[in-house]
C-alpha atoms as a PDB file:
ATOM      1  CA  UNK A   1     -15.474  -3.466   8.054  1.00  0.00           C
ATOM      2  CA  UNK A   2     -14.908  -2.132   4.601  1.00  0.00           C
ATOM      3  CA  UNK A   3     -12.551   0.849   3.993  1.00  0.00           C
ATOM      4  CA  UNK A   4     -11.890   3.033   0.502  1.00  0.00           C
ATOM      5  CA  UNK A   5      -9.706   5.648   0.023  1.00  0.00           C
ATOM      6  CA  UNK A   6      -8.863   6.923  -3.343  1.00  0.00           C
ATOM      7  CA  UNK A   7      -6.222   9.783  -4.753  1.00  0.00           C
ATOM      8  CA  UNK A   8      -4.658  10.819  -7.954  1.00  0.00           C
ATOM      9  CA  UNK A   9      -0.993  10.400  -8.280  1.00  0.00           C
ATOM     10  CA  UNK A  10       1.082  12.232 -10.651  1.00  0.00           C
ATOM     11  CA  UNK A  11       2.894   9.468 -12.107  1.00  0.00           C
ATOM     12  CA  UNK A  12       2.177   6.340 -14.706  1.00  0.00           C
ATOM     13  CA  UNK A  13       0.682   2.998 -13.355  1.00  0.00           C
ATOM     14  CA  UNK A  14       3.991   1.602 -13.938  1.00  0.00           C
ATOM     15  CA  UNK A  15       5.800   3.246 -11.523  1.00  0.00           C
ATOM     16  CA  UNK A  16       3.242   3.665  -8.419  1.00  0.00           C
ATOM     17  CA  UNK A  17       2.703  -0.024  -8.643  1.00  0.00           C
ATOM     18  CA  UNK A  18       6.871  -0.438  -8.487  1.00  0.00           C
ATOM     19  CA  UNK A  19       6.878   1.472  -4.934  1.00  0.00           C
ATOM     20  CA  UNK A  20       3.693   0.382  -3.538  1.00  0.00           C
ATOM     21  CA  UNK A  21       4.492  -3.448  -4.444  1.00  0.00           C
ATOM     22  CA  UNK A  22       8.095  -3.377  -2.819  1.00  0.00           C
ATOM     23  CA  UNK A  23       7.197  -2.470   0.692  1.00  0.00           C
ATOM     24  CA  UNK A  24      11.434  -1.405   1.618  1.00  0.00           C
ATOM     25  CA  UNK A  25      10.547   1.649  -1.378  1.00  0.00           C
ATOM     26  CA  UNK A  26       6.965   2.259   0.280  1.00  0.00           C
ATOM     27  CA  UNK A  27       8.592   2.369   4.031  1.00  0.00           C
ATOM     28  CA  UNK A  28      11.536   4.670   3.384  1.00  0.00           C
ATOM     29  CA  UNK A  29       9.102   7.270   2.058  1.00  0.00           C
ATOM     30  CA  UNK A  30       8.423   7.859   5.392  1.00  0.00           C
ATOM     31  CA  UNK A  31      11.724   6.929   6.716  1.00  0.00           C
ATOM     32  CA  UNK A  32      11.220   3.561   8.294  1.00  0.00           C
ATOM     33  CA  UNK A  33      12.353   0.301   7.110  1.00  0.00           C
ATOM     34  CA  UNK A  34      10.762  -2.788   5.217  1.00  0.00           C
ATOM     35  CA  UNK A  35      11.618  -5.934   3.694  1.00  0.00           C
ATOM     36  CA  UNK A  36      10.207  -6.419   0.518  1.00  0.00           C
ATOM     37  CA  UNK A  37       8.547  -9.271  -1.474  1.00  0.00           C
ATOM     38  CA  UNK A  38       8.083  -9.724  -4.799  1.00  0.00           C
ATOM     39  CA  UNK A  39       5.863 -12.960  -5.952  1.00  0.00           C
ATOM     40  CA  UNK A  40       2.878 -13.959  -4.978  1.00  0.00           C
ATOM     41  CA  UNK A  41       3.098 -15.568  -1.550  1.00  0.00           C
ATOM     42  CA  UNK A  42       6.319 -14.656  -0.273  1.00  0.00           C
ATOM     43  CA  UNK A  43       5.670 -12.509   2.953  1.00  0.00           C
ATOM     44  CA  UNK A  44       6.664  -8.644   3.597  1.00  0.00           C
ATOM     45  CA  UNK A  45       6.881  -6.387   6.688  1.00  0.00           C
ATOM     46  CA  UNK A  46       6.627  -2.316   6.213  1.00  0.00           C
ATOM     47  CA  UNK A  47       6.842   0.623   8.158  1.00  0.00           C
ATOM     48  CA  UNK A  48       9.394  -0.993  10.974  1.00  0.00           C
ATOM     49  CA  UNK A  49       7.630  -4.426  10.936  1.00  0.00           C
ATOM     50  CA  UNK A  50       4.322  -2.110  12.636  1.00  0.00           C
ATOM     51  CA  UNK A  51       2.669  -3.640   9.296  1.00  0.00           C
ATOM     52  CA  UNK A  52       3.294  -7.435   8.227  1.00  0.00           C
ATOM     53  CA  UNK A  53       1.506  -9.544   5.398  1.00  0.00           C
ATOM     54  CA  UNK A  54       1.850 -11.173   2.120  1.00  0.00           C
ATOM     55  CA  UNK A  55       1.083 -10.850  -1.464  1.00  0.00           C
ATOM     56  CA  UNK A  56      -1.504 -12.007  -2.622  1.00  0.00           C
ATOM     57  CA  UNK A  57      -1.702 -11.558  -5.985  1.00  0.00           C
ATOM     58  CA  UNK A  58       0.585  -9.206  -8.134  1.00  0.00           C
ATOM     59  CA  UNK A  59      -0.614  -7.531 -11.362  1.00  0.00           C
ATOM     60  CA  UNK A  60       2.451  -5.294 -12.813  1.00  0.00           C
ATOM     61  CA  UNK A  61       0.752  -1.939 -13.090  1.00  0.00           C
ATOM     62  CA  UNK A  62      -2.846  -2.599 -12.657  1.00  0.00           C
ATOM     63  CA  UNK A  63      -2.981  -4.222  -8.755  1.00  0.00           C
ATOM     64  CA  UNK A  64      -1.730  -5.331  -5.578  1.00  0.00           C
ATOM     65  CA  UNK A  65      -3.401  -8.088  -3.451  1.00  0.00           C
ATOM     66  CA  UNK A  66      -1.889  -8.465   0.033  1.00  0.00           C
ATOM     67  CA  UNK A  67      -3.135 -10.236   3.674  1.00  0.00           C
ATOM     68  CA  UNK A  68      -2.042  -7.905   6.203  1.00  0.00           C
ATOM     69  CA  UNK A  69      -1.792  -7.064   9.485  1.00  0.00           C
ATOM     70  CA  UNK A  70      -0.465  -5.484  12.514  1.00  0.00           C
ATOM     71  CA  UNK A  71       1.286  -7.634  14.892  1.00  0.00           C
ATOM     72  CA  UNK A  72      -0.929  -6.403  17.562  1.00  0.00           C
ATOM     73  CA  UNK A  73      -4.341  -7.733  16.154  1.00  0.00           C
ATOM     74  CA  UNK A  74      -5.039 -11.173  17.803  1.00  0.00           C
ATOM     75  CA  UNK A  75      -3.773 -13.993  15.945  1.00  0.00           C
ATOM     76  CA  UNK A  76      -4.186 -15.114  12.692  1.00  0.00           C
ATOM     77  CA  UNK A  77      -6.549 -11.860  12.551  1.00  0.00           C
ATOM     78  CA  UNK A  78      -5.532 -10.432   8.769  1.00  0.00           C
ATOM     79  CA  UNK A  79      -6.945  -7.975   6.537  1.00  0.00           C
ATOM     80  CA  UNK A  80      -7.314  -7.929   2.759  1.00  0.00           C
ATOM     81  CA  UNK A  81      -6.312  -4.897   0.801  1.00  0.00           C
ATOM     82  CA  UNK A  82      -6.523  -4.432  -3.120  1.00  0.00           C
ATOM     83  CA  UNK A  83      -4.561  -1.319  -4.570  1.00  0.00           C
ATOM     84  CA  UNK A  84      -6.054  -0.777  -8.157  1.00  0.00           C
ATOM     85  CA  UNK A  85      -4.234   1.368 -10.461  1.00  0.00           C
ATOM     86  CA  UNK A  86      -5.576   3.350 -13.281  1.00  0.00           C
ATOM     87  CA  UNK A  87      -4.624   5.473 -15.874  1.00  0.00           C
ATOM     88  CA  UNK A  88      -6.257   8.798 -15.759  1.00  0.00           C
ATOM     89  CA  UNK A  89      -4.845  11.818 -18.105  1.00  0.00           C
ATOM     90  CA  UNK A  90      -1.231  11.583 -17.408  1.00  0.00           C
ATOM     91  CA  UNK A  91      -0.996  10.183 -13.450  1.00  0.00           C
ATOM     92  CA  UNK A  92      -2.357   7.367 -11.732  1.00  0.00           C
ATOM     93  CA  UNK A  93      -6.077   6.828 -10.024  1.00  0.00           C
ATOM     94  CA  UNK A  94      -5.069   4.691  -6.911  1.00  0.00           C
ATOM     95  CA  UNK A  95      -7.907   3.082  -5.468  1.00  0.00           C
ATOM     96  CA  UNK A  96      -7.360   1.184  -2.165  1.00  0.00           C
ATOM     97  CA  UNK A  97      -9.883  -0.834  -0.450  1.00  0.00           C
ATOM     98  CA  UNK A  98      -9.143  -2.821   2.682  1.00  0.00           C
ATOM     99  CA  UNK A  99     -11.500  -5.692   4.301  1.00  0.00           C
ATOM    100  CA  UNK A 100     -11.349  -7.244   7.513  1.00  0.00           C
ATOM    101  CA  UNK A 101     -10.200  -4.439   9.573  1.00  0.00           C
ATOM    102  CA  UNK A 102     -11.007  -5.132  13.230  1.00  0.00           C
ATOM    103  CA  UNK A 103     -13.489  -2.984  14.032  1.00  0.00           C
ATOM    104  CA  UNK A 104     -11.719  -1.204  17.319  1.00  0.00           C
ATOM    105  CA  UNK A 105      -8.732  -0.104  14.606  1.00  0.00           C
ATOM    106  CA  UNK A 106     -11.646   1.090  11.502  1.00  0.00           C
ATOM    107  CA  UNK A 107     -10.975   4.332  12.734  1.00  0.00           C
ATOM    108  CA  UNK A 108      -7.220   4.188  13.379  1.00  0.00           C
ATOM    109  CA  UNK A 109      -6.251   2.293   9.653  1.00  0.00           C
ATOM    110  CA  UNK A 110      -8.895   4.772   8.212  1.00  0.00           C
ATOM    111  CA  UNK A 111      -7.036   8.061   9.162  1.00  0.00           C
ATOM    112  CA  UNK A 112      -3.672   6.700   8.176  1.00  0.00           C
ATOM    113  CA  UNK A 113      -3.763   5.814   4.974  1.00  0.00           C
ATOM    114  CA  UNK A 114      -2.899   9.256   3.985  1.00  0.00           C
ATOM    115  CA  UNK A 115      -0.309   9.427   6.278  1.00  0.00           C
ATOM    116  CA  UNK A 116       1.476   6.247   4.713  1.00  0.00           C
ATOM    117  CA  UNK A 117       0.644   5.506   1.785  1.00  0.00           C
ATOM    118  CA  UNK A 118      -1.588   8.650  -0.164  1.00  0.00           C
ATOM    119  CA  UNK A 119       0.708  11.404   0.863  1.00  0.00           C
ATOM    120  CA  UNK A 120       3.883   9.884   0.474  1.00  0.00           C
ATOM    121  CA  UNK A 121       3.291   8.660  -2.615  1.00  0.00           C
ATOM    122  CA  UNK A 122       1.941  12.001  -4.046  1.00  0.00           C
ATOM    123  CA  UNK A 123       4.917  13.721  -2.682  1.00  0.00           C
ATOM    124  CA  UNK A 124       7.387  11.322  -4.220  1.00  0.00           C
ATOM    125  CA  UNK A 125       6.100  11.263  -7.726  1.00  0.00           C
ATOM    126  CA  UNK A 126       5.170  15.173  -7.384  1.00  0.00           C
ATOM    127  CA  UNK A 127       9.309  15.512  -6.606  1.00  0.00           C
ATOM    128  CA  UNK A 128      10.401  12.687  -8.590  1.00  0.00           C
ATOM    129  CA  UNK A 129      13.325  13.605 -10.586  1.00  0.00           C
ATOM    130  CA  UNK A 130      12.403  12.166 -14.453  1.00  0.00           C
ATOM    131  CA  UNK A 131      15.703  11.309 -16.680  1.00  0.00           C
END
């Protein structure tokens, strides 16, 4: 099953792609822990290892590839989510579309993107401290 979620954050492509593709940044905005990776291949866990993957495919400021997965999903079960980032006006249009979701946890990845990754972000570069 396909998902898409989509928001506007209030910062430059350049710096949303700099938290979302070092998953340690992305985690402690909500206060857990990560391990980050930073080519293409090397493997990454966020959010207190509850997410594991790797990258994919790394594009500095315009997208994120990654194969991921929670531990729980039967093995070698992975999803493959794109982050596309865009310049619009003076912030960033992050598009995020994720394929492969098992389709007893659509509804559970669905609802918390927000809660990980959308409204974290926006807070962060909404309280972001330029200089």
């Amino acid at each position: 099953m396909t998902i898409h979620r989509d928001v506007l954050i209030p910062a430059e492509p350049a710096r949303v792609y700099q938290v979302l593709a070092d998953a340690q940044a992305l985690s402690a905005l909500c206060g857990m822990s990560g391990v980050p990776a930073g080519e293409a291949g090397e493997a990454f866990t966020a959010f207190d290892g509850h997410v594991t993957g790797r990258q994919i495919e790394l594009v500095p400021g315009e997208r994120i590839v990654q194969a991921w997965r929670f531990p729980v999903w039967a093995s070698g079960t992975y999803s493959i989510v794109r982050f596309t980032l865009v310049l619009e006006g003076e912030g960033t249009r992050l598009s995020i579309d994720q394929d492969g979701v098992p389709e007893d946890w659509h509804e559970h990845v669905y609802t918390n993107w927000p809660t990980f990754y959308l409204d974290p972000l926006a807070t962060h570069f909404r309280t972001a401290v330029v200089g």
